[in-house]
C-alpha atoms as a PDB file:
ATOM      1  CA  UNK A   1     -14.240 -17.791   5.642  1.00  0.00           C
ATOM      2  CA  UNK A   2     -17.471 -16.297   6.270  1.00  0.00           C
ATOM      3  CA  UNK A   3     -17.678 -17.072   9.831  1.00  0.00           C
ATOM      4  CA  UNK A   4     -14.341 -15.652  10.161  1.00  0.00           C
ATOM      5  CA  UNK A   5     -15.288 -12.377   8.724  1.00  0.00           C
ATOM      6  CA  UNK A   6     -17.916 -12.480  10.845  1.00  0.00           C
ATOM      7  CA  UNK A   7     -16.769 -13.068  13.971  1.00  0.00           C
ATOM      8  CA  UNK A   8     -13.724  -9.999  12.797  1.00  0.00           C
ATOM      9  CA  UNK A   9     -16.474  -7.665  12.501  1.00  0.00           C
ATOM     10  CA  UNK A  10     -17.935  -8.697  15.619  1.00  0.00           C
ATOM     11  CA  UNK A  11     -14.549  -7.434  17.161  1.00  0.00           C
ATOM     12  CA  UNK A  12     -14.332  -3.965  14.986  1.00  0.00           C
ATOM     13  CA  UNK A  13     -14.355  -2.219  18.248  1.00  0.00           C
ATOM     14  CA  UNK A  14     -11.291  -4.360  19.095  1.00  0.00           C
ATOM     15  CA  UNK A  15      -9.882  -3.434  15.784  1.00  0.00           C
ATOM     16  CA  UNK A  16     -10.452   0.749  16.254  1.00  0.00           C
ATOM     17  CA  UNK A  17      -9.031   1.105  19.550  1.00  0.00           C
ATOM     18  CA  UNK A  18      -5.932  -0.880  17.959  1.00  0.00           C
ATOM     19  CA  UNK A  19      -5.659   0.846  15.080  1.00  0.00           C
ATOM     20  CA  UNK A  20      -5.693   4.489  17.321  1.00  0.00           C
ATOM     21  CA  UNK A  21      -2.915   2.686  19.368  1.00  0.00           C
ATOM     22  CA  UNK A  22      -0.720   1.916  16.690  1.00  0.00           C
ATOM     23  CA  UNK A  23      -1.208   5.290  15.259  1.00  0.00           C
ATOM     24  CA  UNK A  24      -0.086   6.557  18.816  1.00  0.00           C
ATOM     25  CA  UNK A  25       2.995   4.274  19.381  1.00  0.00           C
ATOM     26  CA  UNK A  26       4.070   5.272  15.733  1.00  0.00           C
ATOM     27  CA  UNK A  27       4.513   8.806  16.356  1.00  0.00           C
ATOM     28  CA  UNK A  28       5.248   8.595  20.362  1.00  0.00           C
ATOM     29  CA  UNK A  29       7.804  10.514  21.133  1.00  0.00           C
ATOM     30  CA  UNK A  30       8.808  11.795  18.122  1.00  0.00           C
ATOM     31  CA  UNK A  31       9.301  15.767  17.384  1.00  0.00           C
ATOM     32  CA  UNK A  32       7.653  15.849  14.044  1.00  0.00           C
ATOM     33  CA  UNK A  33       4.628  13.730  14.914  1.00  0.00           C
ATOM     34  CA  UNK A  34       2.149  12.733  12.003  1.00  0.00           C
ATOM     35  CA  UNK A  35       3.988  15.063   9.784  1.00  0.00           C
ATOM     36  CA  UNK A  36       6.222  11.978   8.582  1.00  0.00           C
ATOM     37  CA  UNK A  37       3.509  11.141   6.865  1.00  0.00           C
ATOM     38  CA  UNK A  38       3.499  13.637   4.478  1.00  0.00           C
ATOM     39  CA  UNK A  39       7.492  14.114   4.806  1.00  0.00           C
ATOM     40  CA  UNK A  40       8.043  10.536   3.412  1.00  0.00           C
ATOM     41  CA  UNK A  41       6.647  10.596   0.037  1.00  0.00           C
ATOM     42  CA  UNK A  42       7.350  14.529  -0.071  1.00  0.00           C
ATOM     43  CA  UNK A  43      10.766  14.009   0.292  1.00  0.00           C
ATOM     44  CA  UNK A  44      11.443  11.130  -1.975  1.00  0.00           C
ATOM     45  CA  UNK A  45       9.435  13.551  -4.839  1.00  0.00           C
ATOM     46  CA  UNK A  46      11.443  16.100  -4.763  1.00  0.00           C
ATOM     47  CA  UNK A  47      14.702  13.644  -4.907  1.00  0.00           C
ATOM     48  CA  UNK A  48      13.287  12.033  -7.719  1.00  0.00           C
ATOM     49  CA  UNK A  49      12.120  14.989  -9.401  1.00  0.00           C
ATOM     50  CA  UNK A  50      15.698  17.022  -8.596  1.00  0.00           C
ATOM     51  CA  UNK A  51      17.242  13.639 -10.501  1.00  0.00           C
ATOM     52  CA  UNK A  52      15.081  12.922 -13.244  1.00  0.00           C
ATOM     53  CA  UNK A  53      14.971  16.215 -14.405  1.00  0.00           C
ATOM     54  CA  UNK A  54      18.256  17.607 -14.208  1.00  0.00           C
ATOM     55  CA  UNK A  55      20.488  14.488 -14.731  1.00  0.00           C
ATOM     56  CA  UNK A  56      18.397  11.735 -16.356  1.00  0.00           C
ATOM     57  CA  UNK A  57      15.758  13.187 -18.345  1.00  0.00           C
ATOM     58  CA  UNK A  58      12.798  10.782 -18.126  1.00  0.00           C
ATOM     59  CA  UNK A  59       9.631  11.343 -20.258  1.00  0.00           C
ATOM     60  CA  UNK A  60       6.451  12.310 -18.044  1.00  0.00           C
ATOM     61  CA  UNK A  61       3.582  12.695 -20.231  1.00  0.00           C
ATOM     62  CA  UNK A  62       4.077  16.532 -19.833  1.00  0.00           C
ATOM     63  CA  UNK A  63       3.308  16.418 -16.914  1.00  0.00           C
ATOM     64  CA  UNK A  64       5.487  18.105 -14.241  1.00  0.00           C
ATOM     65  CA  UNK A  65       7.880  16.238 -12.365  1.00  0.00           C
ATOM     66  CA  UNK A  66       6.911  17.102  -8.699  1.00  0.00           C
ATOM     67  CA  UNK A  67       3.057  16.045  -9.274  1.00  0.00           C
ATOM     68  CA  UNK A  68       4.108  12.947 -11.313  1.00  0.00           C
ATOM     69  CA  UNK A  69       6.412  11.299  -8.758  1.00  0.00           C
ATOM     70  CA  UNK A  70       4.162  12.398  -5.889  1.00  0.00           C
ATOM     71  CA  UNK A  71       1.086  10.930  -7.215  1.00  0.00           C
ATOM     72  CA  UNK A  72       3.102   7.482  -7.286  1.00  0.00           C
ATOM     73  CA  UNK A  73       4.808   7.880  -4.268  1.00  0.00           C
ATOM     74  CA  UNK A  74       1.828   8.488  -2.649  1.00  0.00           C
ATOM     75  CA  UNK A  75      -0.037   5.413  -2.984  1.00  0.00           C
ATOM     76  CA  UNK A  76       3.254   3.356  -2.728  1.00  0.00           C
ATOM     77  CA  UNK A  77       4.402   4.945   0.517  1.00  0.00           C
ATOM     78  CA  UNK A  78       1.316   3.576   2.067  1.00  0.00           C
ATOM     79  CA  UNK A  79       1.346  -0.049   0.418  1.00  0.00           C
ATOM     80  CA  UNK A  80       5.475  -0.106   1.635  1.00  0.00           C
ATOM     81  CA  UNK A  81       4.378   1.094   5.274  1.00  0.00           C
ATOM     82  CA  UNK A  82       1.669  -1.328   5.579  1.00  0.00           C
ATOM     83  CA  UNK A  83       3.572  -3.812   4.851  1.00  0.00           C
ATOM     84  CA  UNK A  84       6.896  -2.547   6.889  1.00  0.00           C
ATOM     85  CA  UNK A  85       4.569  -2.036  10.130  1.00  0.00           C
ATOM     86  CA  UNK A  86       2.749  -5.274   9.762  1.00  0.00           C
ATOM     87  CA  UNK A  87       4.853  -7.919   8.653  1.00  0.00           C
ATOM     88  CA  UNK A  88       6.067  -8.509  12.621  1.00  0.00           C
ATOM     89  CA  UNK A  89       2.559  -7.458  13.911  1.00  0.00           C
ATOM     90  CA  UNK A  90       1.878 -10.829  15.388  1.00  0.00           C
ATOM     91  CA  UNK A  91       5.742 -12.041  16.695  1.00  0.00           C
ATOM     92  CA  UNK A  92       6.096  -7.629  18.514  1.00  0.00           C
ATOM     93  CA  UNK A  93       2.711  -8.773  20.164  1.00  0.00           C
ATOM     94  CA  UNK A  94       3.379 -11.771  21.427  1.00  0.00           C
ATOM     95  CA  UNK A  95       2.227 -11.459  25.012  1.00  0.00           C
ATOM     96  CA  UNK A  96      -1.044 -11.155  23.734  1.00  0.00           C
ATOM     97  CA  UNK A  97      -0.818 -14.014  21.042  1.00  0.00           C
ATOM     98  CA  UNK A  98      -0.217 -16.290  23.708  1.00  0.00           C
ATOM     99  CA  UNK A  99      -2.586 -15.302  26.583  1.00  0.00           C
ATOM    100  CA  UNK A 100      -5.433 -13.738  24.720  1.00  0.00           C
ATOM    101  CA  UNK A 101      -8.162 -15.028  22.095  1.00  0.00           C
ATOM    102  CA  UNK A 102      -9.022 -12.452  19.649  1.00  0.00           C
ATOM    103  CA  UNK A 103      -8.807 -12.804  15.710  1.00  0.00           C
ATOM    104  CA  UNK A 104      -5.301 -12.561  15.125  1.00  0.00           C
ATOM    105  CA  UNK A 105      -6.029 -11.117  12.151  1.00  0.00           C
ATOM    106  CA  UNK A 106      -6.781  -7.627  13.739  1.00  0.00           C
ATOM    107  CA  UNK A 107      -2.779  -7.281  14.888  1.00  0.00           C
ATOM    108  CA  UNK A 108      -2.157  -6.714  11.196  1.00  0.00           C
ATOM    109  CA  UNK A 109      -5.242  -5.465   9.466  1.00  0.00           C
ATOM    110  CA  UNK A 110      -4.459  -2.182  12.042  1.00  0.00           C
ATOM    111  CA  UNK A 111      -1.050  -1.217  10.769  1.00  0.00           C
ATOM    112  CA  UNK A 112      -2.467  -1.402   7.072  1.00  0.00           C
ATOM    113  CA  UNK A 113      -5.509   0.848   8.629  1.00  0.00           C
ATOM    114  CA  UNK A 114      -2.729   3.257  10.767  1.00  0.00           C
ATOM    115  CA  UNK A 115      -0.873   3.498   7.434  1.00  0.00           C
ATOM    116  CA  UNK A 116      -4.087   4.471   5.402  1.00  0.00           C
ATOM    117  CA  UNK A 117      -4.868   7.351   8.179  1.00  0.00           C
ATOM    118  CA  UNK A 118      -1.096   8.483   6.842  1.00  0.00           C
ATOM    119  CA  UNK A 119      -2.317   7.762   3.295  1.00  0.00           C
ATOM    120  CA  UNK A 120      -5.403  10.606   3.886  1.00  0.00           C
ATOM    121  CA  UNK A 121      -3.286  12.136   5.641  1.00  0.00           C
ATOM    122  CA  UNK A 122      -0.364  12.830   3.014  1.00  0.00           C
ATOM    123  CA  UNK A 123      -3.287  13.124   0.365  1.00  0.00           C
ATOM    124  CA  UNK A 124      -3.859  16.813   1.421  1.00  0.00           C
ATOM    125  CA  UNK A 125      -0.698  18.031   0.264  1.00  0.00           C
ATOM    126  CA  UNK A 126      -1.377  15.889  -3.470  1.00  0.00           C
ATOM    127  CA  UNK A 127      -4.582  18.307  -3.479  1.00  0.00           C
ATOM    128  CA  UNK A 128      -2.780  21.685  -2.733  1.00  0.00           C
ATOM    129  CA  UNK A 129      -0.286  20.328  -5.646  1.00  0.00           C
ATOM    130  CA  UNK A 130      -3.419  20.288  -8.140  1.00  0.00           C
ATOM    131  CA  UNK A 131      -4.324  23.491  -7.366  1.00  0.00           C
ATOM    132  CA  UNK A 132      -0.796  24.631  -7.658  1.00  0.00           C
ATOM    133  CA  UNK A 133      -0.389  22.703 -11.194  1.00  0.00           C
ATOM    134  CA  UNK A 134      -3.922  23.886 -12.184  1.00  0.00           C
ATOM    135  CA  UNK A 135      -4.682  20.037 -12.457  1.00  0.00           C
ATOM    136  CA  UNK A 136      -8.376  20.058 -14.026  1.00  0.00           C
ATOM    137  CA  UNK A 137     -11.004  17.765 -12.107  1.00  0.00           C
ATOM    138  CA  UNK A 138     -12.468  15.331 -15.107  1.00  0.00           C
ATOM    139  CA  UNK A 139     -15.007  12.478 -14.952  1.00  0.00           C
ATOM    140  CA  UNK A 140     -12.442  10.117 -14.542  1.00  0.00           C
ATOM    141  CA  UNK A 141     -12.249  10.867 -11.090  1.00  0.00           C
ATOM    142  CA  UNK A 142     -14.897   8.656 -10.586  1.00  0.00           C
ATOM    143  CA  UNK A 143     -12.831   5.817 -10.720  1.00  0.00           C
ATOM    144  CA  UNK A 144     -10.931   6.767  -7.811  1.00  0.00           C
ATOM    145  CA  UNK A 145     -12.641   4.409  -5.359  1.00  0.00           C
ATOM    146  CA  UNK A 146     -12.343   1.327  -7.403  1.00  0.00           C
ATOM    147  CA  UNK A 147      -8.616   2.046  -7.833  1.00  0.00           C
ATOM    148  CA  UNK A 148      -8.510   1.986  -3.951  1.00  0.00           C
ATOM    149  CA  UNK A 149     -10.216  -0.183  -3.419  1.00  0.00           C
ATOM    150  CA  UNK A 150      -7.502  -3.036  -5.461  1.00  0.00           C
ATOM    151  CA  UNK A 151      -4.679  -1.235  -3.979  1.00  0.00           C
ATOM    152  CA  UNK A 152      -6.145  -1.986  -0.440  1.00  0.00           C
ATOM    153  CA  UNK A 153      -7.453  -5.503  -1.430  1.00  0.00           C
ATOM    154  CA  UNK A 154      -3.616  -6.235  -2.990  1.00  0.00           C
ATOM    155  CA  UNK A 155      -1.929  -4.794   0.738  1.00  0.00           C
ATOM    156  CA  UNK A 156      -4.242  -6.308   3.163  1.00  0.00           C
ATOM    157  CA  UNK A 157      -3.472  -9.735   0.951  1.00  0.00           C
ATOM    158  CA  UNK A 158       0.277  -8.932   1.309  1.00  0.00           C
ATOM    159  CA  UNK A 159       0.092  -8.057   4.751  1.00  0.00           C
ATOM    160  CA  UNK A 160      -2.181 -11.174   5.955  1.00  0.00           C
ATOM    161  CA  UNK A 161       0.435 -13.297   4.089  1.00  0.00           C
ATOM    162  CA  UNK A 162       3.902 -12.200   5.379  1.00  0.00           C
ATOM    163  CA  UNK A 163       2.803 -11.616   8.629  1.00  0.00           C
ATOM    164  CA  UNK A 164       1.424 -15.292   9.337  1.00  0.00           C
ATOM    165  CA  UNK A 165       5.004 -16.452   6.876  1.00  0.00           C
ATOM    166  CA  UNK A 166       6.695 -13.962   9.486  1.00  0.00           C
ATOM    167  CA  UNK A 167       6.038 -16.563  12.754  1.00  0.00           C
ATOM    168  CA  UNK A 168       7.164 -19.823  10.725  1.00  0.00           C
ATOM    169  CA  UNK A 169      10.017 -17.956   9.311  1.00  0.00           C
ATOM    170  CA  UNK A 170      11.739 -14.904  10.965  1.00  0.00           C
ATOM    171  CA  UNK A 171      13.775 -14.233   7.722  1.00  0.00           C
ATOM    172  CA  UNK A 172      10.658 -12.592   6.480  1.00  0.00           C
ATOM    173  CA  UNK A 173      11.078  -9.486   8.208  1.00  0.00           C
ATOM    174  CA  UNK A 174      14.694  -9.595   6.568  1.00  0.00           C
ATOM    175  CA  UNK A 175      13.185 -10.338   3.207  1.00  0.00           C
ATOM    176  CA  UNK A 176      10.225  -7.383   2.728  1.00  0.00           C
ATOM    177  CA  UNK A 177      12.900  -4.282   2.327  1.00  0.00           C
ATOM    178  CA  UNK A 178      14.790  -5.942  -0.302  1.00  0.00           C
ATOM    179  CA  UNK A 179      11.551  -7.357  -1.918  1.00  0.00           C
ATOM    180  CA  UNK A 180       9.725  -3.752  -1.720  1.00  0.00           C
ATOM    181  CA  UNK A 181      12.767  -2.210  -3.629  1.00  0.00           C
ATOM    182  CA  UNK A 182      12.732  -4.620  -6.228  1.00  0.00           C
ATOM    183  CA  UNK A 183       8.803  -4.181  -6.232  1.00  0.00           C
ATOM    184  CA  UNK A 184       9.217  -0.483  -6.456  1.00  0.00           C
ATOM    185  CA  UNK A 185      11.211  -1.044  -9.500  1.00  0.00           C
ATOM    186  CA  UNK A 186       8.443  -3.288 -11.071  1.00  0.00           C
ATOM    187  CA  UNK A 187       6.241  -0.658 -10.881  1.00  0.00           C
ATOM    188  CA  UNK A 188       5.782   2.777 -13.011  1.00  0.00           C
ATOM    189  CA  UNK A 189       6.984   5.021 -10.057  1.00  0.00           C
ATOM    190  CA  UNK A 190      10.163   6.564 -11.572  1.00  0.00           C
ATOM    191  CA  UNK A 191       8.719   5.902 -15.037  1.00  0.00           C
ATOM    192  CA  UNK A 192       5.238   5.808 -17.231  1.00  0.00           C
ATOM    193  CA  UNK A 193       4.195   2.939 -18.541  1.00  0.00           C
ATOM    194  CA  UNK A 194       4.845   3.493 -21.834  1.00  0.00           C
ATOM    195  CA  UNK A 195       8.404   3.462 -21.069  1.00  0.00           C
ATOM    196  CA  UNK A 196       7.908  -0.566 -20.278  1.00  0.00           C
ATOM    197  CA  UNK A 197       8.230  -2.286 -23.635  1.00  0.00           C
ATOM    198  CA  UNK A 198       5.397  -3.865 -25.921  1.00  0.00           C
ATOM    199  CA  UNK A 199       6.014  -7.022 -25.577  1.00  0.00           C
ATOM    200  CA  UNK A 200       6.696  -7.425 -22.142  1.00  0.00           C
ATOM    201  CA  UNK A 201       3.272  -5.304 -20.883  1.00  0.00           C
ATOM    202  CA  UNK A 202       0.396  -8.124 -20.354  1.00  0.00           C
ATOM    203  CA  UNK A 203       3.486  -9.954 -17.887  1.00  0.00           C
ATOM    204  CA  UNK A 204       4.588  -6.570 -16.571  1.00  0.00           C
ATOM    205  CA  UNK A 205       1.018  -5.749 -15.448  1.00  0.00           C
ATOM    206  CA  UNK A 206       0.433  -8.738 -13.929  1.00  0.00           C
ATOM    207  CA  UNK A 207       1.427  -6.797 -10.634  1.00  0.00           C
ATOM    208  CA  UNK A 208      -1.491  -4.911  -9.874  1.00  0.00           C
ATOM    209  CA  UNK A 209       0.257  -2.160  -8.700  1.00  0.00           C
ATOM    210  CA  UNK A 210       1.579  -1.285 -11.692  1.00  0.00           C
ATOM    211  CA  UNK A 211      -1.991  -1.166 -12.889  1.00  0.00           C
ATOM    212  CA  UNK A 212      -2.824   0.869 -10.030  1.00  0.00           C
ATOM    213  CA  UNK A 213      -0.684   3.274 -10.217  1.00  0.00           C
ATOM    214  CA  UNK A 214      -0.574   3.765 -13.496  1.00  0.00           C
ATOM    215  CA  UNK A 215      -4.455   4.395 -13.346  1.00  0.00           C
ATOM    216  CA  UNK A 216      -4.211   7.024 -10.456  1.00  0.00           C
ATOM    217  CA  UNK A 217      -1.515   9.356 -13.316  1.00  0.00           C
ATOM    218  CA  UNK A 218      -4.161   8.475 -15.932  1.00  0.00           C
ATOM    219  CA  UNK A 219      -7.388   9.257 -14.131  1.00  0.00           C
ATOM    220  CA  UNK A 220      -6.417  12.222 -11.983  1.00  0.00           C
ATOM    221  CA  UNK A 221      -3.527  13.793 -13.655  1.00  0.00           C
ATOM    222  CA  UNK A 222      -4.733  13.424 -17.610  1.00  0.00           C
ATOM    223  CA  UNK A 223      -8.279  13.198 -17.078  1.00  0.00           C
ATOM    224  CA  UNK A 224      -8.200   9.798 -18.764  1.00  0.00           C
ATOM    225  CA  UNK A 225      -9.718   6.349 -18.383  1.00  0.00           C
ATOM    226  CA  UNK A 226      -7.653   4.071 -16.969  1.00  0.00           C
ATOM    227  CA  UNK A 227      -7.093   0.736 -19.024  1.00  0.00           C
ATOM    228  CA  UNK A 228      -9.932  -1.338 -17.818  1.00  0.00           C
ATOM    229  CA  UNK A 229      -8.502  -4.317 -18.858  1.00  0.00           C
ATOM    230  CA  UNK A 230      -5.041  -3.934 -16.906  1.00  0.00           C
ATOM    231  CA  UNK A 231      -6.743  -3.112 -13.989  1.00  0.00           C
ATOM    232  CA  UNK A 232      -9.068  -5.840 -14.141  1.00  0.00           C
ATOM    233  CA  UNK A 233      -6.438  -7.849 -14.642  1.00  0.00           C
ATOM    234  CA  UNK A 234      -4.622  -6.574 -11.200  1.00  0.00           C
ATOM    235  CA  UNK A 235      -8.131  -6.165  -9.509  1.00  0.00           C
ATOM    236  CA  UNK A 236      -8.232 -10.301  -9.827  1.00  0.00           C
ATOM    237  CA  UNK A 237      -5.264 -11.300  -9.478  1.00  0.00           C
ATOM    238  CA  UNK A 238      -5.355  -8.805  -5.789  1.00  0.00           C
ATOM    239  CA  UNK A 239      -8.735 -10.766  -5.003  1.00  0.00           C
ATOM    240  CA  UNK A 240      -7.148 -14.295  -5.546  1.00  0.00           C
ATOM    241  CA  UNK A 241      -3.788 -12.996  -3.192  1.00  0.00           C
ATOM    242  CA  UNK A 242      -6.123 -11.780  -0.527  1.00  0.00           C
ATOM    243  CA  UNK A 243      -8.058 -15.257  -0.762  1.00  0.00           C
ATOM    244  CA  UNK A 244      -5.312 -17.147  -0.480  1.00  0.00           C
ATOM    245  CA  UNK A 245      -3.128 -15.519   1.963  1.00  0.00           C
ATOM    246  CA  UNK A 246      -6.427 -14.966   4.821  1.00  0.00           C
ATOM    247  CA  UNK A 247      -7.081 -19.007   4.189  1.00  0.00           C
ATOM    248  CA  UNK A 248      -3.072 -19.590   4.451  1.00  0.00           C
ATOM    249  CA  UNK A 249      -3.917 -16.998   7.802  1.00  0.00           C
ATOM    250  CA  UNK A 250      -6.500 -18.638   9.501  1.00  0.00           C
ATOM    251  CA  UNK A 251      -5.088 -22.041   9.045  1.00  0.00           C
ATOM    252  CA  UNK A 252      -2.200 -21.238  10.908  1.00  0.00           C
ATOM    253  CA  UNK A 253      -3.539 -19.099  13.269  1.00  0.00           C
ATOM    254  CA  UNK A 254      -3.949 -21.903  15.548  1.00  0.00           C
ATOM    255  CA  UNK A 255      -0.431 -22.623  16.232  1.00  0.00           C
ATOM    256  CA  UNK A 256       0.727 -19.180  16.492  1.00  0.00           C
ATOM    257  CA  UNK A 257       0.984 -19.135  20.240  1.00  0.00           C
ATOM    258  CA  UNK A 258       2.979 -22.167  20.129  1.00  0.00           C
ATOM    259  CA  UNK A 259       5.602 -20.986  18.092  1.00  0.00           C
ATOM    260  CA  UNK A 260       6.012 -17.511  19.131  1.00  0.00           C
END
């Protein structure tokens, strides 16, 4: 597995230009550019918010309802459109599957890089919200990284996975919407976490986005610490997914241009 990092970051440049093409074939042609990016999760807040507070009251921590969908949204928009992008990443590029030797792995690793560009992107608007909701800036903050860095560990391990299932299996691609909407549901997006009983919470966070997400309302929105043991939790059990599904990767890589 080392070598195989290795020999990716040997081909970064590869992976750059790649990622700045996909970020210009998203958006080609389109009339409101980049701005779907923040029009995505912006949109889907202030559905959520319009619902939740007017017809189904749902308890947010007193927090208000805009901020405390977007701040979900946000992270899940970019873990969804990682995943959406690069689940056929390899089979919409098979001309150069077949003809050209390059880690394979850089075909999907860019669309969960284009969709993080969207991520920073979108992020702007969450910090004019803040300053809108007078949102205080705490030490808490500091834990924004780590949180990242899971939530990226967890999509890359996702993305590796599906995409290498997607050649064997073409019902894949059929597969991810219906499995991110149940997945959405799983995880405290239209709800806090205390809302998920006490019983059922060490199983519920076993998905370490719940964990993440959770920790993004506590840490930036309350000013709290996030529950170090959830996310620890979710940090591991991301590591072991991202393990598994690059060794899954890179042992089939080899018949990919066979099959596609």
């Amino acid at each position: 597995m080392l070598a195989n990092i290795r020999e990716l970051s040997a081909h970064r440049g590869l992976l750059i230009n790649w990622v700045i093409r996909d970020i210009k074939v998203r958006y080609k042609q389109s009339l409101m550019g980049a701005a779907w990016a923040v029009l995505q999760p912006l949109s889907a807040t202030l559905i959520f918010a319009l619902i939740f507070s007017r017809f189904v009251r749902v308890p947010t921590d007193g927090i208000p309802y805009p901020i405390f969908y977007y701040s979900a949204l946000l992270p899940w928009t970019f873990f969804a459109s990682s995943i959406t992008f690069g689940v056929g990443s390899l089979v919409s590029n098979m001309s150069l599957v077949t003809k050209i030797y390059f880690p394979r792995e850089i075909l999907p690793l860019s669309a969960v890089l284009a969709s993080m560009v969207d991520f920073f992107i979108a992020s702007i608007i969450f910090v004019g919200m803040m300053i809108f909701y007078q949102v205080p800036l705490s030490a808490s903050l500091i834990c924004i990284p780590l949180l990242l860095l899971i939530q990226i560990t967890l999509t890359v391990g996702v993305v590796l996975f599906a995409s290498a299932m997607n050649v064997f299996y073409r019902d894949v691609r059929f597969v991810i919407p219906l499995g991110l909407q149940l997945w959405m549901y799983l995880t405290p997006i239209i709800y806090p976490l205390n809302m998920v009983p006490e019983r059922f919470r060490a199983l519920y966070m076993l998905n370490p986005m719940a964990s993440v997400i959770d920790s993004y309302r506590r840490t930036i929105l309350l000013g709290e610490w996030p529950s170090f043991s959830y996310l620890a939790l979710g940090g591991l059990t991301a590591a072991v997914l991202l393990v598994v599904a690059y060794w899954y990767f890179k042992r089939s890589e080899a018949v990919f241009a066979d099959i596609i």
